[in-house]
Structures are given as structure tokens and as C-alpha cells.
C-alpha atoms as a PDB file:
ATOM      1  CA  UNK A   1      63.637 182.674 190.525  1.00  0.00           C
ATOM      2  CA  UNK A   2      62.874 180.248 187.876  1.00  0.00           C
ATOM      3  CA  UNK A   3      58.945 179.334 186.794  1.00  0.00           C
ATOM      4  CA  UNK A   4      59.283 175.955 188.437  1.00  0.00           C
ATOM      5  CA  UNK A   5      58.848 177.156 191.723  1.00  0.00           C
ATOM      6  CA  UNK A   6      55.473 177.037 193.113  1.00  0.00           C
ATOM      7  CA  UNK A   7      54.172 179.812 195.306  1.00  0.00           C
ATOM      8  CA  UNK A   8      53.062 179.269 198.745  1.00  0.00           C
ATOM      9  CA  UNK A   9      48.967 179.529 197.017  1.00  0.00           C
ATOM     10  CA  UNK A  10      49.790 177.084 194.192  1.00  0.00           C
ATOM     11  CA  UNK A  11      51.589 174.734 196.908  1.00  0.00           C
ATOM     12  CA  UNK A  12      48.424 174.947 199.175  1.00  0.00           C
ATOM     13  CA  UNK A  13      46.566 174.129 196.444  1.00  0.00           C
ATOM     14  CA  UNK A  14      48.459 170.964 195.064  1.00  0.00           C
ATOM     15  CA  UNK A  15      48.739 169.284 198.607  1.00  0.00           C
ATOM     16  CA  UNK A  16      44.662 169.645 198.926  1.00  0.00           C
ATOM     17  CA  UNK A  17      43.950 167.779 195.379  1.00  0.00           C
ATOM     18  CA  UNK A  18      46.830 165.269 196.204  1.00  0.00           C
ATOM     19  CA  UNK A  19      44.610 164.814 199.451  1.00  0.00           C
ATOM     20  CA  UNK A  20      41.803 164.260 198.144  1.00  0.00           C
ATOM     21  CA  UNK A  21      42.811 161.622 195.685  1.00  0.00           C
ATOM     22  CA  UNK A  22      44.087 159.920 198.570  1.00  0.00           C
ATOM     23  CA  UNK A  23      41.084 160.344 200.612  1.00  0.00           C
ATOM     24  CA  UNK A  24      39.001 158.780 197.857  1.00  0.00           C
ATOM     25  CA  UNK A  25      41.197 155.711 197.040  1.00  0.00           C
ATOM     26  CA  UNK A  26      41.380 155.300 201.031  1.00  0.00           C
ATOM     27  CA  UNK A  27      37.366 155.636 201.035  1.00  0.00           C
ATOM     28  CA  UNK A  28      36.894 153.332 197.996  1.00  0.00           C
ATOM     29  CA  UNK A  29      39.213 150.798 200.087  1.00  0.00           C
ATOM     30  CA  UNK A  30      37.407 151.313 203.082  1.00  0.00           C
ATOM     31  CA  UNK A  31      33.926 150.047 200.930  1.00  0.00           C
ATOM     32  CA  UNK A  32      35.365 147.182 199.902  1.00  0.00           C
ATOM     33  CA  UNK A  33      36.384 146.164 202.936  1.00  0.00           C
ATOM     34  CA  UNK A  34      33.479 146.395 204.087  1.00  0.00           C
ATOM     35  CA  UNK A  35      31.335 144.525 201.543  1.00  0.00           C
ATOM     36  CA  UNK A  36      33.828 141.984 201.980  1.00  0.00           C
ATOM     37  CA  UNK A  37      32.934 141.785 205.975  1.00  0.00           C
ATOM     38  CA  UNK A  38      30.600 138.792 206.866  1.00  0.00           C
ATOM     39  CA  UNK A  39      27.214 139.917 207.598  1.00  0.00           C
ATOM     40  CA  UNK A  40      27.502 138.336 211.530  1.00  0.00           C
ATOM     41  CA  UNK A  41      30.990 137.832 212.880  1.00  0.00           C
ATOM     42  CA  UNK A  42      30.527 135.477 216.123  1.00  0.00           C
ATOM     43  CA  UNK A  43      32.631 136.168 219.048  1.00  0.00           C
ATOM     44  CA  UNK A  44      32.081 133.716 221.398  1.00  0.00           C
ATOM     45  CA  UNK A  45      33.409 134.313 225.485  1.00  0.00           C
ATOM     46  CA  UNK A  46      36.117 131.851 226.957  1.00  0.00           C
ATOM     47  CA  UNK A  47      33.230 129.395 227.564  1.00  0.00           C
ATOM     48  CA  UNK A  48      30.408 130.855 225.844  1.00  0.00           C
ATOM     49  CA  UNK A  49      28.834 128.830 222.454  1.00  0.00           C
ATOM     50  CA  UNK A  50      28.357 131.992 219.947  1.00  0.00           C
ATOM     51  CA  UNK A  51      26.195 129.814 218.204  1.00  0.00           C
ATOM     52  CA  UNK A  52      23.157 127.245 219.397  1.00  0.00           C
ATOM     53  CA  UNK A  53      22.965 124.037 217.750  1.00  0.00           C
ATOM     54  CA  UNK A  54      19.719 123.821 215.834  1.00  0.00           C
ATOM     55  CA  UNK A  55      20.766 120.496 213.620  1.00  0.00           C
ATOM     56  CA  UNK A  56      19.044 117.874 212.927  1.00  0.00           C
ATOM     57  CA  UNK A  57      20.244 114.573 211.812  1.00  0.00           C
ATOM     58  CA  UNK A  58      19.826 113.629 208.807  1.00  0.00           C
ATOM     59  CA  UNK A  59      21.958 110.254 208.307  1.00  0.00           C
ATOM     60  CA  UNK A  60      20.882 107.351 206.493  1.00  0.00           C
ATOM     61  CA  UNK A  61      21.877 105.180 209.480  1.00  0.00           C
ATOM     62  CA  UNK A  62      18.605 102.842 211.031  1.00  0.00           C
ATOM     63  CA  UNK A  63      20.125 100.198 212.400  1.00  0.00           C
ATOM     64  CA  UNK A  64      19.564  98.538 215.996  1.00  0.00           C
ATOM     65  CA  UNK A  65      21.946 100.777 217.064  1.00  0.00           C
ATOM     66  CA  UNK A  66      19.826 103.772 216.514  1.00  0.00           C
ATOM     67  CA  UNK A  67      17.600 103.511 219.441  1.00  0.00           C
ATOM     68  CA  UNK A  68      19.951 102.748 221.707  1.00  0.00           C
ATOM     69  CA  UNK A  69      21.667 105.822 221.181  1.00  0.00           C
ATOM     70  CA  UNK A  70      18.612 107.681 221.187  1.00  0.00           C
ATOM     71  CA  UNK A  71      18.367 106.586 224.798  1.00  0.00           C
ATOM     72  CA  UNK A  72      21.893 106.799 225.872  1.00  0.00           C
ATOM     73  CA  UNK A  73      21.508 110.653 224.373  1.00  0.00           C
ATOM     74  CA  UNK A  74      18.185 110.966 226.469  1.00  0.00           C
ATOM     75  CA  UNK A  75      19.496 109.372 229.676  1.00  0.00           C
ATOM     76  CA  UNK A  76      22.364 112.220 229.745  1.00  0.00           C
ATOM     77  CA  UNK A  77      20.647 115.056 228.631  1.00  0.00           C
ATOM     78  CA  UNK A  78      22.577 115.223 225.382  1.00  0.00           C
ATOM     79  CA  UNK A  79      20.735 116.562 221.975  1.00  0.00           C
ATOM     80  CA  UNK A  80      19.873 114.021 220.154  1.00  0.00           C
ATOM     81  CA  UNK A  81      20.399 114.831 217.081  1.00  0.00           C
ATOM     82  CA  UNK A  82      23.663 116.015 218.334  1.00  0.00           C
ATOM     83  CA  UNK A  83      24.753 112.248 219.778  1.00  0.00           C
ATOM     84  CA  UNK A  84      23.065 110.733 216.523  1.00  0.00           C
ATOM     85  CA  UNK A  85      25.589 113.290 214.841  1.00  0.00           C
ATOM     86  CA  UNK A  86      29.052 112.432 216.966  1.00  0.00           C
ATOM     87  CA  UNK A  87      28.429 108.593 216.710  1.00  0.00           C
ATOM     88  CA  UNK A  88      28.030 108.506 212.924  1.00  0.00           C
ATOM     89  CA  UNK A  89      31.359 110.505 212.431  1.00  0.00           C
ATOM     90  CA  UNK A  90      33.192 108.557 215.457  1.00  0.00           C
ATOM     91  CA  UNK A  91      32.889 105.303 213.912  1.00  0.00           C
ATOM     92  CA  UNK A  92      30.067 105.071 211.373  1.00  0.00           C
ATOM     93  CA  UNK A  93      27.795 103.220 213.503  1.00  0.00           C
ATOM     94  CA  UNK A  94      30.049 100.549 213.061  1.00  0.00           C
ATOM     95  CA  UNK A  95      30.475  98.460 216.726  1.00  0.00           C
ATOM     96  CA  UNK A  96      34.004  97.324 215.760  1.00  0.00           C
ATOM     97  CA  UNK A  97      35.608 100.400 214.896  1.00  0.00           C
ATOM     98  CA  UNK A  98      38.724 100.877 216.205  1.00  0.00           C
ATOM     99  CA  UNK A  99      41.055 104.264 215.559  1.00  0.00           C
ATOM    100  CA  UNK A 100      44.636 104.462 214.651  1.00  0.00           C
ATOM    101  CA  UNK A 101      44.622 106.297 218.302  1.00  0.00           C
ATOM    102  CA  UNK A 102      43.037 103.040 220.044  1.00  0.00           C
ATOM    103  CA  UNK A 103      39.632 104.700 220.405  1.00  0.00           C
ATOM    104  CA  UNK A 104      37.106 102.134 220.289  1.00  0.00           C
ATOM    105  CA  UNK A 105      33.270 101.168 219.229  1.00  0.00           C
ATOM    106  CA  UNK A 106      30.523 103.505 217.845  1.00  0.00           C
ATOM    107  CA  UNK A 107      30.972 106.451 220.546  1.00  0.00           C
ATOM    108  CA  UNK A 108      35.283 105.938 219.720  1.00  0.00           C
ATOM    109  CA  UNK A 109      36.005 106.177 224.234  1.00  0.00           C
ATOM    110  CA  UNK A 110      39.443 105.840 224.444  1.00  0.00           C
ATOM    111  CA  UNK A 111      40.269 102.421 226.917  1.00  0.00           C
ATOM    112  CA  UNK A 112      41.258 105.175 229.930  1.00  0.00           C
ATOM    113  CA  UNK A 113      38.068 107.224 229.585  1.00  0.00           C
ATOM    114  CA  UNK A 114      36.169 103.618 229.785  1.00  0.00           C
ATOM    115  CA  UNK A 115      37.473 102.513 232.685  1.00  0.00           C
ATOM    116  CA  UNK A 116      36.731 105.887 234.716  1.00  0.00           C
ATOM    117  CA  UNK A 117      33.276 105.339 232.799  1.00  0.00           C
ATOM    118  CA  UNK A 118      32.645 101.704 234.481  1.00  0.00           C
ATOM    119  CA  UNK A 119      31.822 100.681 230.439  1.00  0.00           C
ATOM    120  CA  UNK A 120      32.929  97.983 228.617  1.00  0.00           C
ATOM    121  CA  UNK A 121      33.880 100.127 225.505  1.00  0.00           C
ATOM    122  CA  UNK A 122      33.619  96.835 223.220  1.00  0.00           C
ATOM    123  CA  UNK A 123      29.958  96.662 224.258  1.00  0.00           C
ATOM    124  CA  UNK A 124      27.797  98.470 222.157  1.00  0.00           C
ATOM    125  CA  UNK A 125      25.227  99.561 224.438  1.00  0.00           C
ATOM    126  CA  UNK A 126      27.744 100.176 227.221  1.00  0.00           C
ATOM    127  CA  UNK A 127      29.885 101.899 224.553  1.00  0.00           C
ATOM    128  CA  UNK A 128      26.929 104.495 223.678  1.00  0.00           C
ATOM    129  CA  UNK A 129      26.286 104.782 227.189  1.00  0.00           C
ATOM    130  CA  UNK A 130      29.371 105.971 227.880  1.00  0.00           C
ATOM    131  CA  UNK A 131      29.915 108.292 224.861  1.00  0.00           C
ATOM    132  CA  UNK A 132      26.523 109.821 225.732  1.00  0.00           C
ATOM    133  CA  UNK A 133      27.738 110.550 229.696  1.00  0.00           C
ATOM    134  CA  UNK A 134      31.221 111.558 229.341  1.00  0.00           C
ATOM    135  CA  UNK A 135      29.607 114.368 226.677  1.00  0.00           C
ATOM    136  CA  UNK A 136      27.084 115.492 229.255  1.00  0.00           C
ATOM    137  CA  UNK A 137      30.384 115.773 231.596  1.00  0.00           C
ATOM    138  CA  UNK A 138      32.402 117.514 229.151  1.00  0.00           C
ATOM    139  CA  UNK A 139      28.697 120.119 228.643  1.00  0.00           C
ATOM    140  CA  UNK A 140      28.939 120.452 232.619  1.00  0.00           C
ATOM    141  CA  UNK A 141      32.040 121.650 232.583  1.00  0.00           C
ATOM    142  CA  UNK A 142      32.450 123.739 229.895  1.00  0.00           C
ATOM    143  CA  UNK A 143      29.359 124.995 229.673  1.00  0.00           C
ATOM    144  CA  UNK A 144      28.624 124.797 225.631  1.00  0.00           C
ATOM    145  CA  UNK A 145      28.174 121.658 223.378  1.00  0.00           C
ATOM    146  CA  UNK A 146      30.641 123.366 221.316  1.00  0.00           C
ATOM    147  CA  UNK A 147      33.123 123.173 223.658  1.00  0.00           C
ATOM    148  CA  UNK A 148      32.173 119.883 224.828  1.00  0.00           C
ATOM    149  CA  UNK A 149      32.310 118.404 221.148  1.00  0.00           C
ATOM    150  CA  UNK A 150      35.976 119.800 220.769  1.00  0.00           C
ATOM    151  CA  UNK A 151      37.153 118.184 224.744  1.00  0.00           C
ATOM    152  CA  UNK A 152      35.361 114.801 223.508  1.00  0.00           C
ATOM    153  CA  UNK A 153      37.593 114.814 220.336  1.00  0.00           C
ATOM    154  CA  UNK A 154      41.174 116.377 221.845  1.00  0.00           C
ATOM    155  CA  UNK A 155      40.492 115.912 225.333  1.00  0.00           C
ATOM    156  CA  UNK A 156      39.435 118.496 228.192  1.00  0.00           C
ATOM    157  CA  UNK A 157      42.600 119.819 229.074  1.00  0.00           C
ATOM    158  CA  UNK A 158      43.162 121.150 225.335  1.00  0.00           C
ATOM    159  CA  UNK A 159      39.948 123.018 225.321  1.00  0.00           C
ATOM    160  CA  UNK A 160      41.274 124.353 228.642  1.00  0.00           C
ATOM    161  CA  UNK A 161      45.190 125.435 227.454  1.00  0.00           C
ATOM    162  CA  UNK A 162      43.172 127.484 224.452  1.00  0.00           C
ATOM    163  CA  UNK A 163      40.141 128.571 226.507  1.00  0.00           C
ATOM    164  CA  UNK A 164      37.699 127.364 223.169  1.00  0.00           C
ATOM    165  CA  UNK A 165      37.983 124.719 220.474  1.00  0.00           C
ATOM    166  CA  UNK A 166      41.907 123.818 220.051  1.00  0.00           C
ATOM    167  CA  UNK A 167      43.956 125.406 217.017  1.00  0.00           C
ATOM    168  CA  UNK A 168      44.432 121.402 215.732  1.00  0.00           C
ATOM    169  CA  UNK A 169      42.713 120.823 212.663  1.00  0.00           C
ATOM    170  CA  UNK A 170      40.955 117.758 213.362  1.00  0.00           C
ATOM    171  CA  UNK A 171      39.379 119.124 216.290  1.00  0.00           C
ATOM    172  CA  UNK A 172      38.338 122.154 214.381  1.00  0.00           C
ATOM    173  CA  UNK A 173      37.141 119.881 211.445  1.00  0.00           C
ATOM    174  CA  UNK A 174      34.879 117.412 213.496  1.00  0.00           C
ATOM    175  CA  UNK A 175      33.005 120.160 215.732  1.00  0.00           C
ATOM    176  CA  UNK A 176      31.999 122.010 212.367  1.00  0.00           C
ATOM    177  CA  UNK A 177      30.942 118.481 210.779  1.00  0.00           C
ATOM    178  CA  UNK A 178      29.242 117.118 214.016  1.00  0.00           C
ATOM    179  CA  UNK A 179      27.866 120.941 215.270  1.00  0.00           C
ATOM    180  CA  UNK A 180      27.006 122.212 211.362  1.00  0.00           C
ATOM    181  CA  UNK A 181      28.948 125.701 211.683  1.00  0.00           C
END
């Protein structure tokens, strides 16, 4: 028998050191990993938030508008700071706006959502008055203003196909602006 052949001892012997080396590059992987893990991972139910919204807003915005809104927001039950939030990415607190969907006004209510509303969407007031109910609808029914913000932007029945906040990027993009996560 030549040299080369290992006994049955030196074999044993070889397979524990090659384990080892493997069990310490698979540990050092495992604490990486792990560093890299954020600190809280939310995992919100089919309904449930995850998260409260503790925002505030802080836009520049003080316009006659303002107070209206604040009442609209109060009328519904709607955060304030949370309506304050939604108008002034809808449309800017601009009364005219008008999307390349056909939303229109400062709360953006698509003509169809106005006219189960009873609002006059070109109204200002009316307009904020019905942004501020159909999100207090949308909270009623979902349960979360998470959820609510995502069926204001893509619509009810999208939040209900995905059971949470729609895989569209928009949707995604304007509850993080408006709810701050």
C-alpha cells in the first residue's frame, strides 16, 4: 500500500478539522447576518397597522385652507396631522389641482367617489369634507390608517386583493410620505 493512503485514525481526524473550518465560516456568516438584521422587523396582521402614526405636520402651508381642513379632519375623526399630511401631498393645497387620473381639488376625490360623497369636488370646503369622510370610511373598514391611506390612494378593493398596502409603487411611496414609515 502506498504512503498516500490515509488510515481510518488519520481520516477521522481530517474530516473533524475540515468540519470545523466549516463550522466557523458558517458561524462567522451566521454573525453577520445577524448584525445586518434590523433591530425591529414589523409584521403587521391582514388588517393590523404594525406601526401607530405619531407624526406631526410640519408643512409650511397657512393658508385659508388650513382651518378648514382642520375641521373637516375633526368632523370625521381623522388625525389631524394625518389629513394636514394627505392634502398637502394630494394636491399641494392647491384648490385647482387636477391629476393626470382626473382626481380633483386639495383632497384629489376622484368625480365617482364625489358623487357617492354628495360633494361638489371643485368646492374647496366640500372637497376637504369629502376627503376627510371617505378616509374615516376607508379607517372603518380596514381598521388601520395605514391601510386606509393606501385604499384612499389605489382604491379599497386593491388593499383588499393584497390583504395590506398594494405591491404598486405609488401606493407604497405616498403611505410612507403621508404616514412617515
Amino acid at each position: 500500500m502506498s504512503a498516500e493512503v490515509l488510515s481510518t485514525k488519520n481520516r477521522q481526524k481530517s474530516f473533524s478539522i475540515q468540519t470545523k473550518v466549516l463550522d466557523n465560516r458558517a458561524a462567522s456568516q451566521y454573525k453577520a447576518s445577524v448584525r445586518l438584521k434590523p433591530q425591529k422587523v414589523e409584521t403587521p396582521t391582514k388588517w393590523g397597522s404594525g406601526k401607530s402614526f405619531s407624526g406631526t405636520y410640519s408643512g409650511a402651508y397657512k393658508g385659508q385652507y388650513l382651518t378648514i381642513a382642520k375641521q373637516a379632519a375633526a368632523r370625521h375623526g381623522v388625525p389631524e396631522h394625518l389629513f394636514l399630511r394627505l392634502v398637502q401631498q394630494e394636491s399641494g393645497w392647491k384648490p385647482t389641482a387636477l391629476s393626470h387620473k382626473g382626481a380633483i381639488g386639495l383632497a384629489q376625490l376622484m368625480p365617482g367617489t364625489a358623487r357617492v360623497l354628495r360633494v361638489d369636488p371643485h368646492d374647496p370646503a366640500q372637497n376637504l369634507e369629502g376627503g376627510a369622510r371617505y378616509l374615516a370610511q376607508q379607517y372603518r373598514k380596514f381598521g388601520s390608517w395605514r391601510l386606509a391611506l393606501a385604499a384612499y390612494n389605489a382604491g379599497p378593493a386593491a388593499v383588499t386583493k393584497y390583504g395590506g398596502v398594494p405591491p404598486y409603487k405609488e401606493t407604497q411611496n405616498y403611505v410612507r410620505v403621508i404616514w412617515g414609515s
